[in-house]
PDB file of N, CA and C in Angstrom:
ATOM      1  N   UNK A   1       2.017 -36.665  50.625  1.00  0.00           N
ATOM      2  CA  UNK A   1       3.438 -36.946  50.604  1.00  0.00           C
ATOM      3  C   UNK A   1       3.889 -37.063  49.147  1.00  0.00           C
ATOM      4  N   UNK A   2       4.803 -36.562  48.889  1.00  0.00           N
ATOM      5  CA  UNK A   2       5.521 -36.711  47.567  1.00  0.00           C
ATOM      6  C   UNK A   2       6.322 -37.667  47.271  1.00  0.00           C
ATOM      7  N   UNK A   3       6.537 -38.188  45.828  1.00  0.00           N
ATOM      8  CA  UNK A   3       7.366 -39.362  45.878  1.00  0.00           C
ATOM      9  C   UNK A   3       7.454 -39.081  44.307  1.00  0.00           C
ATOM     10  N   UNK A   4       8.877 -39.677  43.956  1.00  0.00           N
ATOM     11  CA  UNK A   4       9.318 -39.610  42.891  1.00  0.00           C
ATOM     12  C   UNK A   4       9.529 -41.110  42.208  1.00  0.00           C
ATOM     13  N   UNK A   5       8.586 -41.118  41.209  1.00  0.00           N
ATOM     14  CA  UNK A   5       8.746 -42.725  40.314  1.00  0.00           C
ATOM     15  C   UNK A   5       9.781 -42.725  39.424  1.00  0.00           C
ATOM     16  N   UNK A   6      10.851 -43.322  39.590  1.00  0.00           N
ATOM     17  CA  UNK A   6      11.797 -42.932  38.949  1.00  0.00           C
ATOM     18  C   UNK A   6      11.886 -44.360  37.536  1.00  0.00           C
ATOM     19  N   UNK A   7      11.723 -43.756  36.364  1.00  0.00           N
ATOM     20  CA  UNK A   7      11.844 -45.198  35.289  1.00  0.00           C
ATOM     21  C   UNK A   7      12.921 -45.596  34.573  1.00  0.00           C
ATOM     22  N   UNK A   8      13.204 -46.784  35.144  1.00  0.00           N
ATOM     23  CA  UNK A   8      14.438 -47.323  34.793  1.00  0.00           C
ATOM     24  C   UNK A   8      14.249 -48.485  33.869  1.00  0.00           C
ATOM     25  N   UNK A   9      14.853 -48.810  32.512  1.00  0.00           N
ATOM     26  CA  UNK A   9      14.940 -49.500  31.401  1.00  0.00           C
ATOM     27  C   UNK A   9      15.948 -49.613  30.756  1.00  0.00           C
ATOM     28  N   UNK A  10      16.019 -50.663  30.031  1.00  0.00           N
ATOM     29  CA  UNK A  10      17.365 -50.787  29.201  1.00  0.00           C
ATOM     30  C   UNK A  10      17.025 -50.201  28.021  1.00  0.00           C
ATOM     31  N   UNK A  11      17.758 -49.463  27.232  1.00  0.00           N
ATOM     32  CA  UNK A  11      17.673 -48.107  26.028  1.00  0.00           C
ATOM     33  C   UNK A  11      17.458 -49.128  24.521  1.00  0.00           C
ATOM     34  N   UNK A  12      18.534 -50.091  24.794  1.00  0.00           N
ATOM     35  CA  UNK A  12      18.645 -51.063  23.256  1.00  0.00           C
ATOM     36  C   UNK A  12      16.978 -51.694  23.565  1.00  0.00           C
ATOM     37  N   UNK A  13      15.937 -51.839  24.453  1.00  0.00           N
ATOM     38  CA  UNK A  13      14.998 -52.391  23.883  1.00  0.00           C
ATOM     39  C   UNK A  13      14.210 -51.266  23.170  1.00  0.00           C
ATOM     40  N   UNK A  14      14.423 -49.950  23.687  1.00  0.00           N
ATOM     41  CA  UNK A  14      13.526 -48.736  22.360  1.00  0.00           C
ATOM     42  C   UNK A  14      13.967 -49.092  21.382  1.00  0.00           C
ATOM     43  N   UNK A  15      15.271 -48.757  20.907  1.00  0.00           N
ATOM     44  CA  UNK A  15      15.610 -49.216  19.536  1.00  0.00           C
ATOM     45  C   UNK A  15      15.493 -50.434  18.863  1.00  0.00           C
ATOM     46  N   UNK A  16      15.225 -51.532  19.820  1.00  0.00           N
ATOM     47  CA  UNK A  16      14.715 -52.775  18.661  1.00  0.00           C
ATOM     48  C   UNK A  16      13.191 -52.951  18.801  1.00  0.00           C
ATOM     49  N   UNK A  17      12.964 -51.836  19.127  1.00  0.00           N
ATOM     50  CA  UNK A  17      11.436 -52.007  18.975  1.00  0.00           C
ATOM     51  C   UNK A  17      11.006 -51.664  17.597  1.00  0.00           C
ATOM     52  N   UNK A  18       9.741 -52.361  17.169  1.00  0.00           N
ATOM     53  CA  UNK A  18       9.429 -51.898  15.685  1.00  0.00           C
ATOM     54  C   UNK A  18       8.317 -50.425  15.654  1.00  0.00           C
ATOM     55  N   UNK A  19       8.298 -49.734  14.648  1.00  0.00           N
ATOM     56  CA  UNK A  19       7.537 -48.761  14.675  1.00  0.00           C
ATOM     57  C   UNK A  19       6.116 -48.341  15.274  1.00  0.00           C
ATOM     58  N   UNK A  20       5.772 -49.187  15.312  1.00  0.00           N
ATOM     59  CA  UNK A  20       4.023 -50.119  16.026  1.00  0.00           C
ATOM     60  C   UNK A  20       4.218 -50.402  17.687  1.00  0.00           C
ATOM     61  N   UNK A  21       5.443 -50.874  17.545  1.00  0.00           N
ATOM     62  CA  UNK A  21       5.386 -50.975  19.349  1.00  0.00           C
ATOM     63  C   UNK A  21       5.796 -49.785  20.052  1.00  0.00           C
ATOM     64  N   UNK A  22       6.910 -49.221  19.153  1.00  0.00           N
ATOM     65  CA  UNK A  22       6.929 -47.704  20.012  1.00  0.00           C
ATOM     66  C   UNK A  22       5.722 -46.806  20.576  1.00  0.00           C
ATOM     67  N   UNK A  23       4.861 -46.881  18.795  1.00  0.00           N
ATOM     68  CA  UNK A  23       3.500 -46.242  18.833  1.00  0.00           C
ATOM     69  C   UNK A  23       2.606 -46.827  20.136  1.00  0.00           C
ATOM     70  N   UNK A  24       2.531 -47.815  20.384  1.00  0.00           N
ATOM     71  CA  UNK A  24       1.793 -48.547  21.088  1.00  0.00           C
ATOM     72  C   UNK A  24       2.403 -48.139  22.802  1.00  0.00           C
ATOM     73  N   UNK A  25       3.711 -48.070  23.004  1.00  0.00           N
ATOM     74  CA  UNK A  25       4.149 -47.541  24.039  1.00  0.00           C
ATOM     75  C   UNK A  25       4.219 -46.047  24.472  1.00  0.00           C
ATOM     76  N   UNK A  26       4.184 -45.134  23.239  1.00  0.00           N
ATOM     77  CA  UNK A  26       3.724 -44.012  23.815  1.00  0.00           C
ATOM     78  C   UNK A  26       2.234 -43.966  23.900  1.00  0.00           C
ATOM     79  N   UNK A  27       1.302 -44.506  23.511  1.00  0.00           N
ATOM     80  CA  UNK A  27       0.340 -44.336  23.608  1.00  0.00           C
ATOM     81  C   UNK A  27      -0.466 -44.676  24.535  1.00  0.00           C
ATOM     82  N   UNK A  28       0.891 -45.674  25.820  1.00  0.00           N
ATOM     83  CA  UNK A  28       0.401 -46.479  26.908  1.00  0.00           C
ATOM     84  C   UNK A  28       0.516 -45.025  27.670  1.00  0.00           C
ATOM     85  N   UNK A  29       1.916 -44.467  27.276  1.00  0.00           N
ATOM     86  CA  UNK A  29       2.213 -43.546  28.169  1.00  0.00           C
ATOM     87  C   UNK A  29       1.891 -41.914  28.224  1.00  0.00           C
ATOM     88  N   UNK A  30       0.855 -42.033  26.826  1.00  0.00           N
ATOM     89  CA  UNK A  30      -0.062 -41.225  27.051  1.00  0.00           C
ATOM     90  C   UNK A  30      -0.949 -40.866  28.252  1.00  0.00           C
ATOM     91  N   UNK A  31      -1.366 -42.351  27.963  1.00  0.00           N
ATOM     92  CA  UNK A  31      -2.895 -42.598  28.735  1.00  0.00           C
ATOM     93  C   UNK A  31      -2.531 -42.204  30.222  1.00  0.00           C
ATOM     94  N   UNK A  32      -1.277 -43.028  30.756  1.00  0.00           N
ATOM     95  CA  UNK A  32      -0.817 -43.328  31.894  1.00  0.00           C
ATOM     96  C   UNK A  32      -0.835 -41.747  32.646  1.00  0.00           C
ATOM     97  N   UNK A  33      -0.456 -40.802  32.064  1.00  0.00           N
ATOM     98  CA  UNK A  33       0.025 -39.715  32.108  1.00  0.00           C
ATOM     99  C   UNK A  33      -1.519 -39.009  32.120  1.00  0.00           C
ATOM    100  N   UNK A  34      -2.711 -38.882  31.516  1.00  0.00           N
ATOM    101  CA  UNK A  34      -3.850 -37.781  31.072  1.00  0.00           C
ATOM    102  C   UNK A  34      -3.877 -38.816  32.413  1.00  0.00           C
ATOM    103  N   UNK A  35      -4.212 -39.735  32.918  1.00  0.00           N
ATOM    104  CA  UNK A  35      -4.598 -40.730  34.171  1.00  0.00           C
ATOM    105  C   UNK A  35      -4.072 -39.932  35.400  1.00  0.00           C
ATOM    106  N   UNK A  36      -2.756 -39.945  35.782  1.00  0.00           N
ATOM    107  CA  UNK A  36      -2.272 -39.383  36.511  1.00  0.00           C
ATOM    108  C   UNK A  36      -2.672 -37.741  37.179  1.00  0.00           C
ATOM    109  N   UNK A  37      -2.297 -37.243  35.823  1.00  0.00           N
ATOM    110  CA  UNK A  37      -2.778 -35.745  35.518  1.00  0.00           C
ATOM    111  C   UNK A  37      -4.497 -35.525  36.172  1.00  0.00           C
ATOM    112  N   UNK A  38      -5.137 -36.451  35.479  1.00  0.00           N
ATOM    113  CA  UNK A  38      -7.252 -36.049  35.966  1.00  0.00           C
ATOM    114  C   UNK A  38      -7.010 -36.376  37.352  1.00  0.00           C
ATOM    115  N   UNK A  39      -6.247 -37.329  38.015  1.00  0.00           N
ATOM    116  CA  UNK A  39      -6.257 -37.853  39.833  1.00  0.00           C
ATOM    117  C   UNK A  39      -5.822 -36.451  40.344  1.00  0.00           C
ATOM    118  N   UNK A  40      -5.029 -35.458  39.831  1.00  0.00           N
ATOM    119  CA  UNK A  40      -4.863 -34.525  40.439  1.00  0.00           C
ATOM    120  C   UNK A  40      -3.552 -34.955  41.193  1.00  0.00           C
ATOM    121  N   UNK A  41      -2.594 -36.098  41.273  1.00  0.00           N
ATOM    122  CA  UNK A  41      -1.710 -36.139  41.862  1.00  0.00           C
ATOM    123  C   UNK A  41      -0.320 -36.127  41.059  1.00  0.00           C
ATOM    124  N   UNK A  42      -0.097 -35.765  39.881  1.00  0.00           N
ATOM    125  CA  UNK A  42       0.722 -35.003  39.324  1.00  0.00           C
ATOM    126  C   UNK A  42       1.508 -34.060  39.585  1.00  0.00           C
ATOM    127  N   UNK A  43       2.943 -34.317  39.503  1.00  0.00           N
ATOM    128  CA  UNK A  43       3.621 -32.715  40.031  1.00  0.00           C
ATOM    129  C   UNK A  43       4.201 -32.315  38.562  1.00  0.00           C
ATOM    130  N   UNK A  44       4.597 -32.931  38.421  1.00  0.00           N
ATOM    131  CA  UNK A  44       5.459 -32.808  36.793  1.00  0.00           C
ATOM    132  C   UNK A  44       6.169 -34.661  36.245  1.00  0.00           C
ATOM    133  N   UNK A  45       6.485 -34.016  35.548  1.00  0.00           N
ATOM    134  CA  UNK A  45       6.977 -35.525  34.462  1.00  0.00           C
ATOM    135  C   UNK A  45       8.002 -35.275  33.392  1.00  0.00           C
ATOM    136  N   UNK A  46       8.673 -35.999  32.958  1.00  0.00           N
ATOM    137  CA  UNK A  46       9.316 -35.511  32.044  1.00  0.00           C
ATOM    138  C   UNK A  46      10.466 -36.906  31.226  1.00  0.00           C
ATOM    139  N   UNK A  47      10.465 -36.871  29.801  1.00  0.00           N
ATOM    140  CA  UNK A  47      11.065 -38.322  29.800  1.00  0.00           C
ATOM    141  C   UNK A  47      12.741 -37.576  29.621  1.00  0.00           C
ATOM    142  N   UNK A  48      13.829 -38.197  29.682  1.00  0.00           N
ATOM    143  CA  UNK A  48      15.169 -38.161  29.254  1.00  0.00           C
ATOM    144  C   UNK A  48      15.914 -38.632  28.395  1.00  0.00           C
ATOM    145  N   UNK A  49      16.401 -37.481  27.627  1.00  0.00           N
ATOM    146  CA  UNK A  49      17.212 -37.741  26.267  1.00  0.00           C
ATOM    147  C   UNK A  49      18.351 -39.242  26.720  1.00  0.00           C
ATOM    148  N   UNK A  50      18.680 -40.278  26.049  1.00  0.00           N
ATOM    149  CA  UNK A  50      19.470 -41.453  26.252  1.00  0.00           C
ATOM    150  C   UNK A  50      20.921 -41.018  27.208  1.00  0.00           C
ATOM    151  N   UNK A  51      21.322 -41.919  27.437  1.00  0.00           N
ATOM    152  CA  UNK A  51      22.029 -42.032  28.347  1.00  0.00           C
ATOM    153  C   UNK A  51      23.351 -41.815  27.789  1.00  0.00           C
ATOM    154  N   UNK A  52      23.443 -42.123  26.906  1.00  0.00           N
ATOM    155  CA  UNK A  52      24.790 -41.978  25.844  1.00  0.00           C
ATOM    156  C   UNK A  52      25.302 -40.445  25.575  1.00  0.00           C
ATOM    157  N   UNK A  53      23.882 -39.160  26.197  1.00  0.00           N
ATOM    158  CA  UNK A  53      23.956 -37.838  25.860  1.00  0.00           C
ATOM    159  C   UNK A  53      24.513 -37.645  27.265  1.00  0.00           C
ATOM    160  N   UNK A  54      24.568 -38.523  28.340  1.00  0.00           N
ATOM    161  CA  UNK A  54      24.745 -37.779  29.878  1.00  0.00           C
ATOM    162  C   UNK A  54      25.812 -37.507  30.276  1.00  0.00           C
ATOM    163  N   UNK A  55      26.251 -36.605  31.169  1.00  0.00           N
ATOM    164  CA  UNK A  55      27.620 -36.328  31.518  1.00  0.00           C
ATOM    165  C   UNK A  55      27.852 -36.818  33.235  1.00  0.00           C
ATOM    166  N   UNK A  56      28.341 -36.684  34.108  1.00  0.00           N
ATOM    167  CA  UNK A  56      28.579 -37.288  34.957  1.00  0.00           C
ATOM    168  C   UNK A  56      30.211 -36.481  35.997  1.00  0.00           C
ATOM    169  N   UNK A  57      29.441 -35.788  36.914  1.00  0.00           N
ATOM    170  CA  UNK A  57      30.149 -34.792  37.755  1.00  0.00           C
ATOM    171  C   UNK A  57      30.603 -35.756  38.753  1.00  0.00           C
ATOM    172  N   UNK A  58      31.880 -35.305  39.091  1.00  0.00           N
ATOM    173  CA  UNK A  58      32.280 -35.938  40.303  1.00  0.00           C
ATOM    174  C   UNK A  58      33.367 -34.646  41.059  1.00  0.00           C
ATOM    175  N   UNK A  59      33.299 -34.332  42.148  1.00  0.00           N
ATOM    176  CA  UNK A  59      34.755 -33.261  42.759  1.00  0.00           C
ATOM    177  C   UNK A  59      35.467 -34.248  43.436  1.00  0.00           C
ATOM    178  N   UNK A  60      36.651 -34.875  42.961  1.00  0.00           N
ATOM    179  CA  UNK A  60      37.622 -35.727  44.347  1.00  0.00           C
ATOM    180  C   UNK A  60      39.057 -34.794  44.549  1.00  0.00           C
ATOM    181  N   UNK A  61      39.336 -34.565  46.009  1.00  0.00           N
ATOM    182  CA  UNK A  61      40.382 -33.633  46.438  1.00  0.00           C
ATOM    183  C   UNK A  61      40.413 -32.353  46.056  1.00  0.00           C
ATOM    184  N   UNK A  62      39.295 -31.600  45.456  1.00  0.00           N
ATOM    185  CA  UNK A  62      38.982 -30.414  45.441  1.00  0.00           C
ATOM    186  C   UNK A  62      39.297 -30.135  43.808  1.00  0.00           C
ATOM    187  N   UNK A  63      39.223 -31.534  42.843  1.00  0.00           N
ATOM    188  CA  UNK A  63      39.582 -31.386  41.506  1.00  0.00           C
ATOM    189  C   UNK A  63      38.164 -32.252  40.909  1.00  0.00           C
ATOM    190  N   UNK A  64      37.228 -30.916  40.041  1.00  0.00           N
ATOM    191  CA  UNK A  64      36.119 -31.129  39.068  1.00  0.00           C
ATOM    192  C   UNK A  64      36.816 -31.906  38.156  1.00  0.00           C
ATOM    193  N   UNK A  65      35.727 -33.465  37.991  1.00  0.00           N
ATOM    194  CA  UNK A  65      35.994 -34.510  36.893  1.00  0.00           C
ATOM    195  C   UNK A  65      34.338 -34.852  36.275  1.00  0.00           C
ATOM    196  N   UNK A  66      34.786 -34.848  34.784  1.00  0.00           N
ATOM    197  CA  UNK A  66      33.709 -35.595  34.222  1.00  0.00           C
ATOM    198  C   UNK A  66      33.248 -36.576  33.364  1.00  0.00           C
ATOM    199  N   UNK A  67      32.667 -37.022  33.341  1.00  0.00           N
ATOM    200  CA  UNK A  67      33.299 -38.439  32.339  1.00  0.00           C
ATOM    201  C   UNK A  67      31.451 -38.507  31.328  1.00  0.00           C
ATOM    202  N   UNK A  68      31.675 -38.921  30.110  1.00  0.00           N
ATOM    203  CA  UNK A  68      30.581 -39.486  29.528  1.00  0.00           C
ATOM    204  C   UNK A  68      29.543 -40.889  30.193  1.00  0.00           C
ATOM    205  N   UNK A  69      28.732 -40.401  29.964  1.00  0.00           N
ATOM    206  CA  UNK A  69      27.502 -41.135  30.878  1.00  0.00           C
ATOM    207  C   UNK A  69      27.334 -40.840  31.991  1.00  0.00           C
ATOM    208  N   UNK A  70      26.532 -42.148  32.426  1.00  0.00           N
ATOM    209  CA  UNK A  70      26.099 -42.425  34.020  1.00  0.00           C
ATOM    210  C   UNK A  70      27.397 -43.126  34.954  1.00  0.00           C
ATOM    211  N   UNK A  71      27.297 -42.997  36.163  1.00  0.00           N
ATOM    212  CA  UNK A  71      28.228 -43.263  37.071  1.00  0.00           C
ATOM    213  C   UNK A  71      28.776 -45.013  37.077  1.00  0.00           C
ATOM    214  N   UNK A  72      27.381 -45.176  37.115  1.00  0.00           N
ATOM    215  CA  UNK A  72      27.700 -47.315  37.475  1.00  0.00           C
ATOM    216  C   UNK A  72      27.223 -47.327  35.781  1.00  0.00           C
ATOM    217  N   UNK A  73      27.970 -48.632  35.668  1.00  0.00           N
ATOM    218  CA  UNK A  73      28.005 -49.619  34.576  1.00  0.00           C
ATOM    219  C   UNK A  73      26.636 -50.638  35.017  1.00  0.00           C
ATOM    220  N   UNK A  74      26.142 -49.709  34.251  1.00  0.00           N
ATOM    221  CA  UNK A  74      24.201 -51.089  34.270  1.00  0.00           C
ATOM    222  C   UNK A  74      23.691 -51.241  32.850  1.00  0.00           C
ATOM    223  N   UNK A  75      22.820 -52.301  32.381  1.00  0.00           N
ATOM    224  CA  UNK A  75      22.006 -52.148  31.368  1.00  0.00           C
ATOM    225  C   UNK A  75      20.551 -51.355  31.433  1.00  0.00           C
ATOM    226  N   UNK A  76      20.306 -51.183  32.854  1.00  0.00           N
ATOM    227  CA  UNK A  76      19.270 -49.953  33.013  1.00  0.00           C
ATOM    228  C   UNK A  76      19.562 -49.317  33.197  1.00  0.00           C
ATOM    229  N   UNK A  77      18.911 -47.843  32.527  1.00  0.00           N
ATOM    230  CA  UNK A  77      19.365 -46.277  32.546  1.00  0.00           C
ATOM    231  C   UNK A  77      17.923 -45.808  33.127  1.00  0.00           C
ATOM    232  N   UNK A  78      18.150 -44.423  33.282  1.00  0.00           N
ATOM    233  CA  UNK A  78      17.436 -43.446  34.027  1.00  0.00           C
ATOM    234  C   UNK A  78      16.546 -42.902  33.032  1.00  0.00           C
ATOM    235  N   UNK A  79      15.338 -43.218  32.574  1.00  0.00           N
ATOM    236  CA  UNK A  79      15.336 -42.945  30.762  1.00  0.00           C
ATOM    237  C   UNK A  79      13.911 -41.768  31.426  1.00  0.00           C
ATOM    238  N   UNK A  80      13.006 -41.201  32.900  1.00  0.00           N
ATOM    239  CA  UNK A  80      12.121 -40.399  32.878  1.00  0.00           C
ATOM    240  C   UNK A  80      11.458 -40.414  33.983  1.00  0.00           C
ATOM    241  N   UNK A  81      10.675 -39.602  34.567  1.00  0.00           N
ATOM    242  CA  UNK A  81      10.358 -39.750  35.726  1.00  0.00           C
ATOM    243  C   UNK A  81       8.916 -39.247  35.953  1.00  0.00           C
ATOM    244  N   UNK A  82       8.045 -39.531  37.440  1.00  0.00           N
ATOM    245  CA  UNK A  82       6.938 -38.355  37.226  1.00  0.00           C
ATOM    246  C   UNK A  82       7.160 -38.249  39.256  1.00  0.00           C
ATOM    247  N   UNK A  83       6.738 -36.575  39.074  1.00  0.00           N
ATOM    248  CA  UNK A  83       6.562 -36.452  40.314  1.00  0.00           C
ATOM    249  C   UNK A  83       5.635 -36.653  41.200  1.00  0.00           C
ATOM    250  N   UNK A  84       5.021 -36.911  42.092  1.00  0.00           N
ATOM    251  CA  UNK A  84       3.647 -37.331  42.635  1.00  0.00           C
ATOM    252  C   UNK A  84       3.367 -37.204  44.018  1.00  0.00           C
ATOM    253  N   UNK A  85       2.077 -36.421  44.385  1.00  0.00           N
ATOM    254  CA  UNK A  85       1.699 -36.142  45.364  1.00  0.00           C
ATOM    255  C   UNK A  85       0.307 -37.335  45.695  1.00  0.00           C
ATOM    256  N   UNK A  86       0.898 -37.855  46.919  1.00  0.00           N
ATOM    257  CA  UNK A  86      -0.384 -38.956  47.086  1.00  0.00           C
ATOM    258  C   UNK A  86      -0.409 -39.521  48.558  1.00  0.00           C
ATOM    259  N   UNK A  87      -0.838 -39.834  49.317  1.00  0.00           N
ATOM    260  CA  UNK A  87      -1.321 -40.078  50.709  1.00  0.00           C
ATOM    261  C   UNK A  87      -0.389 -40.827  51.449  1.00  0.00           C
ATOM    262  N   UNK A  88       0.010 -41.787  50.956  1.00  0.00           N
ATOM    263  CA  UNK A  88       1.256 -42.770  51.340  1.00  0.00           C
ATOM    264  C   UNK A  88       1.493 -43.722  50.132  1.00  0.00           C
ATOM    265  N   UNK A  89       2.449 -44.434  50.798  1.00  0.00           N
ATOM    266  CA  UNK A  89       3.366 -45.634  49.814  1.00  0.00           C
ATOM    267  C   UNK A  89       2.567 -46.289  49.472  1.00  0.00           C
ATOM    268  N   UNK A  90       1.765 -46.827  49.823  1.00  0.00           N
ATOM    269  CA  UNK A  90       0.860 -47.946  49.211  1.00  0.00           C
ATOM    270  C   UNK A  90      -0.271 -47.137  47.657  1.00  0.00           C
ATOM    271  N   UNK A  91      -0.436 -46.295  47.929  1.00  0.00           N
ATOM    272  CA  UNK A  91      -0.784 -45.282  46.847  1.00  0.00           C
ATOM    273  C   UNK A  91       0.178 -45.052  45.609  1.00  0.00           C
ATOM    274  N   UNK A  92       1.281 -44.713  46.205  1.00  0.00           N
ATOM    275  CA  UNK A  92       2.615 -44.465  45.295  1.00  0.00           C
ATOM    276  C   UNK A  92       2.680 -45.780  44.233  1.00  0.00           C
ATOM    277  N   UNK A  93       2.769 -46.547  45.539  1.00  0.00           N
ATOM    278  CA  UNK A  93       3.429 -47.668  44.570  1.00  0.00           C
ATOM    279  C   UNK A  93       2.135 -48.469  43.616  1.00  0.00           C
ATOM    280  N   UNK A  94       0.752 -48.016  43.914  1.00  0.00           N
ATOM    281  CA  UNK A  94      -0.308 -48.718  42.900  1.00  0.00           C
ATOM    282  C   UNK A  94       0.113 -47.406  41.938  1.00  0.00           C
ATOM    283  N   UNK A  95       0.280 -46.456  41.393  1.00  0.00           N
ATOM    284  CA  UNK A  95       1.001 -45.637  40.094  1.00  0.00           C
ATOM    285  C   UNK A  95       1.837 -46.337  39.837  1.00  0.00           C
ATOM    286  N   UNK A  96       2.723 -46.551  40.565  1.00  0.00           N
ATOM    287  CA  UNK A  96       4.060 -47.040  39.766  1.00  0.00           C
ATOM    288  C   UNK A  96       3.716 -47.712  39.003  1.00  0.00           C
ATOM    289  N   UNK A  97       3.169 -49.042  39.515  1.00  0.00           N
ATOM    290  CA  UNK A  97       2.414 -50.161  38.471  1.00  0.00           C
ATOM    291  C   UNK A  97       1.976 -50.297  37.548  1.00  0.00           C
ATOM    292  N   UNK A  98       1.130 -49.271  37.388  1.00  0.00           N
ATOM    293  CA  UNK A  98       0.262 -48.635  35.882  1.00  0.00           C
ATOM    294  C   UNK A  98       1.209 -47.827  35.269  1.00  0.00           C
ATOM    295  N   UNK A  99       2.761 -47.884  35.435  1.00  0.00           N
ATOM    296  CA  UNK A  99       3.802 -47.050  34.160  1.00  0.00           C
ATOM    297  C   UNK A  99       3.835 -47.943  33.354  1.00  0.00           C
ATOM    298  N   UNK A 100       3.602 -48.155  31.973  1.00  0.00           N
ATOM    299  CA  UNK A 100       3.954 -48.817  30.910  1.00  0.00           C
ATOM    300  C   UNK A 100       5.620 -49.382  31.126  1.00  0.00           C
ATOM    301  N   UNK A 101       6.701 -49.116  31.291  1.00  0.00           N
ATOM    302  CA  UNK A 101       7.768 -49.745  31.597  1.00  0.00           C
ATOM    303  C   UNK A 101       7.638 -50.411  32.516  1.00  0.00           C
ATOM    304  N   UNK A 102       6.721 -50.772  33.668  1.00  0.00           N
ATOM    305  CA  UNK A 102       6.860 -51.570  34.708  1.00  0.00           C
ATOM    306  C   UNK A 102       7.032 -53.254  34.207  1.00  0.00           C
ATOM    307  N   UNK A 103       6.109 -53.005  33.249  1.00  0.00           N
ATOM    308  CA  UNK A 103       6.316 -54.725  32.605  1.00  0.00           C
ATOM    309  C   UNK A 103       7.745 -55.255  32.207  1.00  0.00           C
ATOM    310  N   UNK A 104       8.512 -54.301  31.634  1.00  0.00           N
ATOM    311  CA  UNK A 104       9.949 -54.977  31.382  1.00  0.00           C
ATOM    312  C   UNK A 104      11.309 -54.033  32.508  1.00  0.00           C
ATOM    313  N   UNK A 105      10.737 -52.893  32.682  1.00  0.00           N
ATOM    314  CA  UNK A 105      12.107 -52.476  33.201  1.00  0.00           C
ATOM    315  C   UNK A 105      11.735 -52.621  34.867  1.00  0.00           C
ATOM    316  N   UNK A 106      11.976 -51.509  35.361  1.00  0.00           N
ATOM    317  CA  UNK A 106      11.935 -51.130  37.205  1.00  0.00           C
ATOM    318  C   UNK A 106      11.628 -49.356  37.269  1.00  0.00           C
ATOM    319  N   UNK A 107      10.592 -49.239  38.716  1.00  0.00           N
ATOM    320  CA  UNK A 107       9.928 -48.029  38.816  1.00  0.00           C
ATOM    321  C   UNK A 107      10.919 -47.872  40.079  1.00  0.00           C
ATOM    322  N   UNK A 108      11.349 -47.254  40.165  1.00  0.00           N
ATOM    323  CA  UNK A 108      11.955 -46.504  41.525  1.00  0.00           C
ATOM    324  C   UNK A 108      10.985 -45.699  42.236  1.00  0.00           C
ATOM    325  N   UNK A 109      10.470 -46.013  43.500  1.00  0.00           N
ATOM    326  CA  UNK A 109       9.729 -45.829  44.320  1.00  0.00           C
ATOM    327  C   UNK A 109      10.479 -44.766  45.508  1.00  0.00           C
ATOM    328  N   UNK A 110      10.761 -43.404  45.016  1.00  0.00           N
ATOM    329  CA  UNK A 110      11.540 -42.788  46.222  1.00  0.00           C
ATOM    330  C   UNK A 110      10.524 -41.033  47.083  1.00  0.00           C
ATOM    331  N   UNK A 111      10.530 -41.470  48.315  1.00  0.00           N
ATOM    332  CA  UNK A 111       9.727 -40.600  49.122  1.00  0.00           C
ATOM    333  C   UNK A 111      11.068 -39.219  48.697  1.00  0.00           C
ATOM    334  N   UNK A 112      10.217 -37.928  48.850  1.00  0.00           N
ATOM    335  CA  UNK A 112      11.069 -36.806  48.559  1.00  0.00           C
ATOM    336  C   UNK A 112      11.380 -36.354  49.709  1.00  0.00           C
ATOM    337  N   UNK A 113      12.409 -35.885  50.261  1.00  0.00           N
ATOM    338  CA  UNK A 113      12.853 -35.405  51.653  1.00  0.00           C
ATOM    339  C   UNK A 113      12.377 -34.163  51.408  1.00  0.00           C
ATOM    340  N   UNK A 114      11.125 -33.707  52.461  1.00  0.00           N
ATOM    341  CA  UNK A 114      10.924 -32.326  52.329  1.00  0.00           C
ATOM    342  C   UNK A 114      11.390 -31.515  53.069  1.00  0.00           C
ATOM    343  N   UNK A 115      12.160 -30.516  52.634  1.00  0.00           N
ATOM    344  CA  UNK A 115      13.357 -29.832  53.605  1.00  0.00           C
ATOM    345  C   UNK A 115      12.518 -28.802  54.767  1.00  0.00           C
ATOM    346  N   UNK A 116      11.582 -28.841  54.498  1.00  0.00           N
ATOM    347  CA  UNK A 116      10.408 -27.740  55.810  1.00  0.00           C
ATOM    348  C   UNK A 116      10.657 -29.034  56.956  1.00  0.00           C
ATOM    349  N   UNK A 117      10.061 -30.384  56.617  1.00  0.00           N
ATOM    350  CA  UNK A 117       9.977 -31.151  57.751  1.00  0.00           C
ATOM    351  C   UNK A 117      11.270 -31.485  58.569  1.00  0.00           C
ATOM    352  N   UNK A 118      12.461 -31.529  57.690  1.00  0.00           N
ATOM    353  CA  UNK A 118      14.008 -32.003  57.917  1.00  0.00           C
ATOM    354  C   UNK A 118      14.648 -30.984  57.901  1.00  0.00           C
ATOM    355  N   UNK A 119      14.663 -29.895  58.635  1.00  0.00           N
ATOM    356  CA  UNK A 119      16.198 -28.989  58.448  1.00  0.00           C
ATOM    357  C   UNK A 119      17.241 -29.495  58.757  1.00  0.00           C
ATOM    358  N   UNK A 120      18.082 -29.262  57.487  1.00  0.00           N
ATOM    359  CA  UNK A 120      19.698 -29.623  57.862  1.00  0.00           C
ATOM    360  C   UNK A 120      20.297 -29.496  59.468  1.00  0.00           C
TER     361      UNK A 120
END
């Protein structure tokens, strides 16, 4: 079953981080990642440029609107994700755990609707 860890953090703690802790956090999320990758349950991954770069689609009454950023007003943003193939939730969610952001931010734990099993 597939499931998408979705990593959510607040952006101002990268930037007050000092040079050493960044280092130290990619290097968690190195590991986390060659980890993932050798289990073989890897689909892809990928981190996201800040939130301040995002744009934000909406169609109301048949009129395209877009506005700078994300939709809701939060101090957590959508900052990267990994895709993952693994047996069930209880699997899923021991990865989530081992993301280096789990300690300060939130892992979004979401099953992927696979459209073979669900036709519209």
């Amino acid at each position: 079953m597939r499931y998408l860890l979705m990593i959510y953090s607040d952006e101002s703690l990268d930037t007050a981080m000092s040079e050493a802790e960044m280092g130290a956090l990619m290097g968690a999320y190195g590991e986390f990642s060659e980890e993932v990758a050798a289990a073989g349950v890897l689909e892809s991954s990928d981190r996201l440029q800040p939130v301040a770069l995002a744009t934000s689609v909406r169609v109301r009454n048949g009129k395209t609107e877009t506005t700078d950023g994300p939709f809701a007003e939060t101090k957590e943003a959508l900052g990267g994700y990994y895709l993952i193939n693994v047996k069930d939730l209880d699997e899923a969610l021991a990865w989530a755990a081992k993301i280096p952001s789990s300690t300060y931010g939130t892992i979004e734990v979401r099953p992927i609707w696979e459209m073979d099993d669900h036709p519209a």
